[in-house]
N, C-alpha and C. Protein backbone atom coordinates (compact mmCIF):
# COMPACT_ATOMS: atom_id res chain seq x y z
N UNK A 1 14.24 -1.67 -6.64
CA UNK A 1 13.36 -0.57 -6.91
C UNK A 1 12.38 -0.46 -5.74
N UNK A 2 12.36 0.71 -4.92
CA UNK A 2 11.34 0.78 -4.16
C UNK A 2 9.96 0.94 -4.28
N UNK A 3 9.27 0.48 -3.18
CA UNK A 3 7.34 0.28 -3.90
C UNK A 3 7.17 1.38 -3.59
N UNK A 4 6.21 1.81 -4.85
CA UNK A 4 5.32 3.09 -5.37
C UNK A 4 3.94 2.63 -4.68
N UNK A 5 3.50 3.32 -4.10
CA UNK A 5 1.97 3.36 -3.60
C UNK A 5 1.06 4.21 -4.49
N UNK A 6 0.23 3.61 -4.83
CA UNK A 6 -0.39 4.44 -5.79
C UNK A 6 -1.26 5.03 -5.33
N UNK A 7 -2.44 4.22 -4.46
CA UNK A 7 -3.29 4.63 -3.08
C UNK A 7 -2.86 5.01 -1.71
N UNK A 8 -3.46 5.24 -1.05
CA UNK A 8 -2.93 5.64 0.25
C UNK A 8 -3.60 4.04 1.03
N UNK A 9 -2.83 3.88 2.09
CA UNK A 9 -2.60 2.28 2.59
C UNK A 9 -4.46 1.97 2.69
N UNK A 10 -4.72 3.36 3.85
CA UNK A 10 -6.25 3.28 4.00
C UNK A 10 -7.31 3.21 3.47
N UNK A 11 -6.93 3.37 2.19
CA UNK A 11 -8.12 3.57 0.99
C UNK A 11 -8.22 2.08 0.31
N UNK A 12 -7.15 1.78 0.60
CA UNK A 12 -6.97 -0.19 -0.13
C UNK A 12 -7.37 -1.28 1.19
N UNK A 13 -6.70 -0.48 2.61
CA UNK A 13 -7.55 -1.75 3.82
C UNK A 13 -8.92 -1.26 3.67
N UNK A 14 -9.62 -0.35 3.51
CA UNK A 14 -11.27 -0.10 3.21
C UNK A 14 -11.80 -0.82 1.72
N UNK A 15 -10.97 -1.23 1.05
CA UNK A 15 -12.08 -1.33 -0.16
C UNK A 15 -12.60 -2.83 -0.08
N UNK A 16 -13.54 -2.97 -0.49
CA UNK A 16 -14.11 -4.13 -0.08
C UNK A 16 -13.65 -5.99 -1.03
N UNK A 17 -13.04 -5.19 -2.14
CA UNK A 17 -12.35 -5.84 -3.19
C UNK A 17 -10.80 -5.57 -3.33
N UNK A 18 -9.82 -6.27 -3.41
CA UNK A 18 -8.55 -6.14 -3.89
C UNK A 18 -8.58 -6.73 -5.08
N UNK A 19 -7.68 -5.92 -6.53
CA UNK A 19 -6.94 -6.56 -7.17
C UNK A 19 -5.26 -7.48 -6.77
N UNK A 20 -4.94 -8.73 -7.10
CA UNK A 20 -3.61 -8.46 -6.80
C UNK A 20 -2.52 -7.50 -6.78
N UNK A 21 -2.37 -6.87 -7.61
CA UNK A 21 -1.91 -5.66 -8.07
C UNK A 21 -1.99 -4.57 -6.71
N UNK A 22 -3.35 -4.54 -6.13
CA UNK A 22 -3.66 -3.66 -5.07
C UNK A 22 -3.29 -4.37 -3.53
N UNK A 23 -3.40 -6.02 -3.52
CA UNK A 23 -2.48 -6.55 -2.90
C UNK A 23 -1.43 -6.33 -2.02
N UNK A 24 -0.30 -6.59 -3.25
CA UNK A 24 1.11 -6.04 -3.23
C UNK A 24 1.11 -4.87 -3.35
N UNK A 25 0.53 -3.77 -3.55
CA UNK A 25 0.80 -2.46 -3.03
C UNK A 25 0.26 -2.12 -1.25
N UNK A 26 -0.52 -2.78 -1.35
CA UNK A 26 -0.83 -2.77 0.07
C UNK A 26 0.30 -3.63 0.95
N UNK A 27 0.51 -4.29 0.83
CA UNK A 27 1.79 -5.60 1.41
C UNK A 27 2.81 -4.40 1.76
N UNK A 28 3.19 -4.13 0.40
CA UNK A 28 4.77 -2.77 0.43
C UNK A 28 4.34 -2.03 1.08
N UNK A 29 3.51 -1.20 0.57
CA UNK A 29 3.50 -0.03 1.74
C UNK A 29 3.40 0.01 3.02
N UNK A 30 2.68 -1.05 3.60
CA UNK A 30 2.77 -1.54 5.21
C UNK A 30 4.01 -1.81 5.88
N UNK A 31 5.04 -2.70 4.81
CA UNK A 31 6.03 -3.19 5.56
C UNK A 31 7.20 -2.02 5.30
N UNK A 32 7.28 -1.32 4.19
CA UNK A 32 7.99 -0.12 4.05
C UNK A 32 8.02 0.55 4.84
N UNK A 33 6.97 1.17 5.93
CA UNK A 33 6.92 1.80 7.20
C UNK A 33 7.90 1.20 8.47
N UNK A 34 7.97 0.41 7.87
CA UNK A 34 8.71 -0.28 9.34
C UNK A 34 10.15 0.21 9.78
N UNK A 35 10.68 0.36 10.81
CA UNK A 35 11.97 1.12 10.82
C UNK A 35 13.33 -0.40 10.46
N UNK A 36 13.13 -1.36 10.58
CA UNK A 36 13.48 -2.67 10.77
C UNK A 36 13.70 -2.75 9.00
N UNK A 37 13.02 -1.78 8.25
CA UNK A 37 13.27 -2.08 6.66
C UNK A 37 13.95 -1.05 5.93
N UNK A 38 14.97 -1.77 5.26
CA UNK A 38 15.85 -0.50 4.50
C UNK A 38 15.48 -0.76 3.33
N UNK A 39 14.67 -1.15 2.62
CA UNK A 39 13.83 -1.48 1.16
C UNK A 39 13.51 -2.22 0.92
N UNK A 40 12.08 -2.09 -0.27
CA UNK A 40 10.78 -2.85 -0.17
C UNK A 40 11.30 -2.71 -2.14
N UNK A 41 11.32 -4.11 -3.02
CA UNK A 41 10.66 -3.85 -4.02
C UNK A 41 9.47 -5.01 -4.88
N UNK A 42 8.97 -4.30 -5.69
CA UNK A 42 7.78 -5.32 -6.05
C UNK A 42 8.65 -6.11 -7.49
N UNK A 43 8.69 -7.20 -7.37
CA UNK A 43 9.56 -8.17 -7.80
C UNK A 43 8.55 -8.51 -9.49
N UNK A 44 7.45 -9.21 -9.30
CA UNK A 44 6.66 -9.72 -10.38
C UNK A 44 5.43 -9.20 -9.50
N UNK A 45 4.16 -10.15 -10.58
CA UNK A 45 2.85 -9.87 -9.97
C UNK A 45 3.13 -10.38 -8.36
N UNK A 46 2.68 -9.89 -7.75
CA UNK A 46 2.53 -10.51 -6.17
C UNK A 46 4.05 -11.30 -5.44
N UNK A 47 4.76 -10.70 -6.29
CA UNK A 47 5.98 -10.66 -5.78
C UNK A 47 6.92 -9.66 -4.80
N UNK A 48 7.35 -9.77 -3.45
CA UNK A 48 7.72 -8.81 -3.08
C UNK A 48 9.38 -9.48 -2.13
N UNK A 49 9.96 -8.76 -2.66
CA UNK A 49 11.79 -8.83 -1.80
C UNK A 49 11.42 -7.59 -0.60
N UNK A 50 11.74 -8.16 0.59
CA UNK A 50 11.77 -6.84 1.55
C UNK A 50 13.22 -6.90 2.06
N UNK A 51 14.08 -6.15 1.62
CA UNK A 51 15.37 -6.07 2.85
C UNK A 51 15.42 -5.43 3.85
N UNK A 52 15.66 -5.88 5.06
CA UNK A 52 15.83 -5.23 6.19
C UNK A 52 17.49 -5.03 6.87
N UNK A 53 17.16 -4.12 7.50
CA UNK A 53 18.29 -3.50 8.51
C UNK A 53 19.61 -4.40 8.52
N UNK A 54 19.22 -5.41 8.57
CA UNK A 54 20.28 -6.57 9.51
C UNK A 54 20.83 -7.62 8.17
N UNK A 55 20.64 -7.11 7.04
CA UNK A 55 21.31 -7.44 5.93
C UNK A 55 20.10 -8.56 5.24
N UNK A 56 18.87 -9.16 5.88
CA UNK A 56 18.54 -10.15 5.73
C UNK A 56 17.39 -9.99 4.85
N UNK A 57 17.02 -10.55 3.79
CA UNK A 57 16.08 -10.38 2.64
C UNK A 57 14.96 -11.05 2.93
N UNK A 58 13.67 -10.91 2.58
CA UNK A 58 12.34 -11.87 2.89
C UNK A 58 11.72 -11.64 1.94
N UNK A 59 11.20 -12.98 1.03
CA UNK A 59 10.16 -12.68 -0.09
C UNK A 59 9.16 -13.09 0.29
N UNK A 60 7.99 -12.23 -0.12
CA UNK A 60 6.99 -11.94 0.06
C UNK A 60 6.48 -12.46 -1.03
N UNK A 61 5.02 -13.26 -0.90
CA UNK A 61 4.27 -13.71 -2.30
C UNK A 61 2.92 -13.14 -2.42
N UNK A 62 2.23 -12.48 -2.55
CA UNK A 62 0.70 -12.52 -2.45
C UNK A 62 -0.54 -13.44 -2.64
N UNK A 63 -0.09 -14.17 -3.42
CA UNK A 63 -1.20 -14.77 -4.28
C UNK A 63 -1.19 -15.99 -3.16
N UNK A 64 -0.58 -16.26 -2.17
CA UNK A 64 -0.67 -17.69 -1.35
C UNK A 64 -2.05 -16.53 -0.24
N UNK A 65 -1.54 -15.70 0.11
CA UNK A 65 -2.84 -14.84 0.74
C UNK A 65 -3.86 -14.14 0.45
N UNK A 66 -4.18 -14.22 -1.29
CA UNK A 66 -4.97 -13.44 -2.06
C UNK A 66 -6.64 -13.70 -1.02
N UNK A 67 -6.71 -14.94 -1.19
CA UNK A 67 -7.93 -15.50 -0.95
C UNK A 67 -8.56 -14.77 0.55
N UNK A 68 -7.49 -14.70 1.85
CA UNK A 68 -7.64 -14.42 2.69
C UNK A 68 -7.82 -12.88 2.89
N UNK A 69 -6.92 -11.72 1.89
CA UNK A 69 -6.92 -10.61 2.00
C UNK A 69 -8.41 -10.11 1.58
N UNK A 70 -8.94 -10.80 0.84
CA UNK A 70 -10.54 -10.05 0.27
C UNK A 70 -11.44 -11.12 0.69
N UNK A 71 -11.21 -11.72 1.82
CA UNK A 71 -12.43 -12.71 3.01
C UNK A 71 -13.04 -11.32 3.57
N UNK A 72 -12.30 -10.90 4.53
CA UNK A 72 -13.01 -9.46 4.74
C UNK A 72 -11.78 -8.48 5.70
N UNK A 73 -12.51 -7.42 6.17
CA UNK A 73 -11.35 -6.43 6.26
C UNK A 73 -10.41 -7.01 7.61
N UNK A 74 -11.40 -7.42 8.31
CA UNK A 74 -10.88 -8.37 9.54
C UNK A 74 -9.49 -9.20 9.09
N UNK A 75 -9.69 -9.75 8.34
CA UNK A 75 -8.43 -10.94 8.18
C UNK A 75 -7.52 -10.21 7.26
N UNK A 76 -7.83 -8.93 6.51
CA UNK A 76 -7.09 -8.20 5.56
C UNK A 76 -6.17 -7.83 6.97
N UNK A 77 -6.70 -7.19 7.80
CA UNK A 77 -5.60 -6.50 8.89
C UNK A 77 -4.46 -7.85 9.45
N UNK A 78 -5.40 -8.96 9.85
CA UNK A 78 -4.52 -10.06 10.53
C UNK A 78 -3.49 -10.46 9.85
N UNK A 79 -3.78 -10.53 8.34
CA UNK A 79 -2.84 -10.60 7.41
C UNK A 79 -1.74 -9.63 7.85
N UNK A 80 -1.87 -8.39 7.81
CA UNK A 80 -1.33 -7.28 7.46
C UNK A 80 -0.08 -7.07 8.29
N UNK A 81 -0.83 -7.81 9.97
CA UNK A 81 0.22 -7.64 11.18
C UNK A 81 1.17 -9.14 11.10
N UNK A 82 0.49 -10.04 10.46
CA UNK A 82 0.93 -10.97 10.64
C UNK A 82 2.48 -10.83 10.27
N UNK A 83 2.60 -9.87 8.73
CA UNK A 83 3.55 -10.32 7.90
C UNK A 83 4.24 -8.45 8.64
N UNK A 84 3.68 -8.01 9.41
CA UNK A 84 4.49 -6.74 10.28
C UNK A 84 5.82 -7.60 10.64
N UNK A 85 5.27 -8.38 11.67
CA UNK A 85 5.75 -9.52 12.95
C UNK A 85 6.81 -9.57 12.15
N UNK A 86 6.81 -10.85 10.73
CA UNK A 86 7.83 -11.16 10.70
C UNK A 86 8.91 -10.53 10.31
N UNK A 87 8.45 -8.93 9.73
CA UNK A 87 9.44 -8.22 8.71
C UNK A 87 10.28 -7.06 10.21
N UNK A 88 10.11 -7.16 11.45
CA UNK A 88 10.01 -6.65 12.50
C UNK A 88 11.15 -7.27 13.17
C-alpha cells in the first residue's frame, strides 16, 4: 500500500513537535520522491518497507529515530538526508 501524506512534507519538517504517526509520514513522503523508489508502504506504527528500483526492499523503523527527529529541526533534516542516502 502506498504512503498517504496527510500533510504536506513542509508543514511536518516545520512543526516543532512530531507525533510518531507524523514521523512515518514524514519518513514516506521524503523517500517516495526519490526516483531510485518504486514504493513506499507504512507497515505498523513507525513501520516502513521502501522498495526500490533494483528489486531491493529496506525497512524503515521510526521509533529508533523518534528521539532525534523532535531534538530540533536541524537533526529532523540530517535524519531526513541521512535515510535519502541510503534509499538512493
Amino acid at each position: 500500500m502506498p504512503a498517504q501524506v496527510e500533510f504536506s512534507r513542509d508543514h511536518l519538517i516545520g512543526k516543532s513537535r512530531l507525533s510518531v504517526a507524523e514521523m512515518t509520514q514524514l519518513i514516506a513522503a521524503t523517500v517516495a520522491e526519490l526516483p531510485t523508489v518504486k514504493a513506499v508502504a507504512v507497515e505498523d506504527d513507525g513501520e516502513i518497507a521502501v522498495d526500490l528500483v533494483t528489486g531491493k526492499r529496506i525497512e524503515l523503523a521510526t521509533i529508533p529515530v523518534a528521539h532525534q527527529l523532535n531534538e530540533s529541526i536541524a537533526s529532523r533534516r540530517t535524519i531526513l538526508d541521512d535515510l535519502v542516502k541510503r534509499c538512493a
